[in-house]
C-alpha atoms as a PDB file:
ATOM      1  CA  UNK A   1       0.000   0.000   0.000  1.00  0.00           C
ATOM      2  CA  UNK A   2       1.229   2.962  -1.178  1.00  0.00           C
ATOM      3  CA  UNK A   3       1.747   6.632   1.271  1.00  0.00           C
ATOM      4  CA  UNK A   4      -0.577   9.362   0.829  1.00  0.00           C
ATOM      5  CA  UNK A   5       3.098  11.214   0.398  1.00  0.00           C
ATOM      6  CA  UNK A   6       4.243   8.730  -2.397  1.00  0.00           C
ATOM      7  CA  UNK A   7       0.244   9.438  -4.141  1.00  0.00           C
ATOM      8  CA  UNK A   8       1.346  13.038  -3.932  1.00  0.00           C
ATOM      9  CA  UNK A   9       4.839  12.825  -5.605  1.00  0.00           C
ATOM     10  CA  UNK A  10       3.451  10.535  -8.266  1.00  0.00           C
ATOM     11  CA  UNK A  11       0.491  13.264  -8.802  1.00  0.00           C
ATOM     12  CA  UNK A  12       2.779  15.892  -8.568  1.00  0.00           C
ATOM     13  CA  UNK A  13       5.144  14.116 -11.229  1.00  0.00           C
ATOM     14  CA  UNK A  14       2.098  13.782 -13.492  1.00  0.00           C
ATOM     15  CA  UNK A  15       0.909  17.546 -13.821  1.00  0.00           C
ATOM     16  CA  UNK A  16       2.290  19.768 -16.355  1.00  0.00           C
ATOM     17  CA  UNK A  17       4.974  22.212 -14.975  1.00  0.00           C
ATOM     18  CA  UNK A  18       2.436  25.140 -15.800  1.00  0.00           C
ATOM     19  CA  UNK A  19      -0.092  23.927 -13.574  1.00  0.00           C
ATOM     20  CA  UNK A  20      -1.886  26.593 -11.233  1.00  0.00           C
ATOM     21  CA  UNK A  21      -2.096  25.721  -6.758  1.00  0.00           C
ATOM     22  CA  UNK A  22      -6.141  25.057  -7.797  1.00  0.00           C
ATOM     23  CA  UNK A  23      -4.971  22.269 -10.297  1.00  0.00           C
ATOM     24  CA  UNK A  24      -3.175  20.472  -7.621  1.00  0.00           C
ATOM     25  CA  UNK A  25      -5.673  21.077  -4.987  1.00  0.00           C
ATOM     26  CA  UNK A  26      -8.266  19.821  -7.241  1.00  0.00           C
ATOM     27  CA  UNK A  27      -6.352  16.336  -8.602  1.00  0.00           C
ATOM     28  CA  UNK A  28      -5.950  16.262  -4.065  1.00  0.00           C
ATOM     29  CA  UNK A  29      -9.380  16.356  -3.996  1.00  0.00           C
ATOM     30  CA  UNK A  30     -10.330  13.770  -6.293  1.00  0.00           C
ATOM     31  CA  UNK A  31      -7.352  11.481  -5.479  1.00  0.00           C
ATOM     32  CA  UNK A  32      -8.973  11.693  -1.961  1.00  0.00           C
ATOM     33  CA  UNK A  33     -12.850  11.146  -3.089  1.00  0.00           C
ATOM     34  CA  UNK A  34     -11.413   8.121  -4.687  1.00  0.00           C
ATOM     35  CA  UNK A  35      -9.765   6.157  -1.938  1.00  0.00           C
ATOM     36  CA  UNK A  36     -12.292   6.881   0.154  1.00  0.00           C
ATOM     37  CA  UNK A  37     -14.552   5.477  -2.685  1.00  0.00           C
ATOM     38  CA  UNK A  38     -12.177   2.164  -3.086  1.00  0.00           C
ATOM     39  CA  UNK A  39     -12.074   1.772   1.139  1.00  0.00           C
ATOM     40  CA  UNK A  40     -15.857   2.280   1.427  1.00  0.00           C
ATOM     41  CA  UNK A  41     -16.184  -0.461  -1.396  1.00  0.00           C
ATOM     42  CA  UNK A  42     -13.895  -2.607   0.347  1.00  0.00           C
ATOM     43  CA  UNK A  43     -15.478  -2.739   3.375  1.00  0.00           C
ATOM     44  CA  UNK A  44     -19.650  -2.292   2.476  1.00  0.00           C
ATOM     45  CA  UNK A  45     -19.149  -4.248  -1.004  1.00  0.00           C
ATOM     46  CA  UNK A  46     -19.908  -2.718  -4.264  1.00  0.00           C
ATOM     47  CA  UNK A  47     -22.442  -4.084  -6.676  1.00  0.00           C
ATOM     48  CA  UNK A  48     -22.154  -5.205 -10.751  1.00  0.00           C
ATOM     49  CA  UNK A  49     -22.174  -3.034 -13.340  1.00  0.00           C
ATOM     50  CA  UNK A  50     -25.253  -4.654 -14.538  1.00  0.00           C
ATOM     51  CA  UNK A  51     -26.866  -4.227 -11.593  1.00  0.00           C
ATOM     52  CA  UNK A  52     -26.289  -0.278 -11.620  1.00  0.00           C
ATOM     53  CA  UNK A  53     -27.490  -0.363 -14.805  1.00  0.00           C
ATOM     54  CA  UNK A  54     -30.747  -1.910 -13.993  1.00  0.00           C
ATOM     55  CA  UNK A  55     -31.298   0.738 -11.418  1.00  0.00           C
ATOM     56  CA  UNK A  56     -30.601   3.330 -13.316  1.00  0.00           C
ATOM     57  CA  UNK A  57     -32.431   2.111 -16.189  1.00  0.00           C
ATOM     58  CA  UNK A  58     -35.572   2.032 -13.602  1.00  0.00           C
ATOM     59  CA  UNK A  59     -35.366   6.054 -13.417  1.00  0.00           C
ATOM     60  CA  UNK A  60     -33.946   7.392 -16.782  1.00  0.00           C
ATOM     61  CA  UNK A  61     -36.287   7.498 -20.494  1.00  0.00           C
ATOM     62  CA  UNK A  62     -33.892   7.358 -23.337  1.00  0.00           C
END
């Protein structure tokens, strides 16, 4: 498992040299919406693609 400090240097070393404080902050943000996504999965579950898909399809018209 990687170190929130390694996930930043490997972020960092993936942005353009030009990038602005609010693109950093932002990829932050979503790196961090994302693990939390992955550790909620891991521990609640997660459910098939074609189960979301039957869901979804219960609410949306084409």
């Amino acid at each position: 498992m990687s170190t929130a400090k390694h996930d930043v240097e490997l972020l960092l070393n993936k942005l353009p040299e030009d990038c602005t404080l609010e693109d950093i902050q932002y990829h932050l943000y979503v790196l961090e919406k994302v693990r939390r996504g992955l550790a909620e999965a891991h521990v609640h579950g997660s459910i098939p693609q074609s189960e979301v898909e039957a869901r979804l399809s219960q609410w949306l018209t084409e």
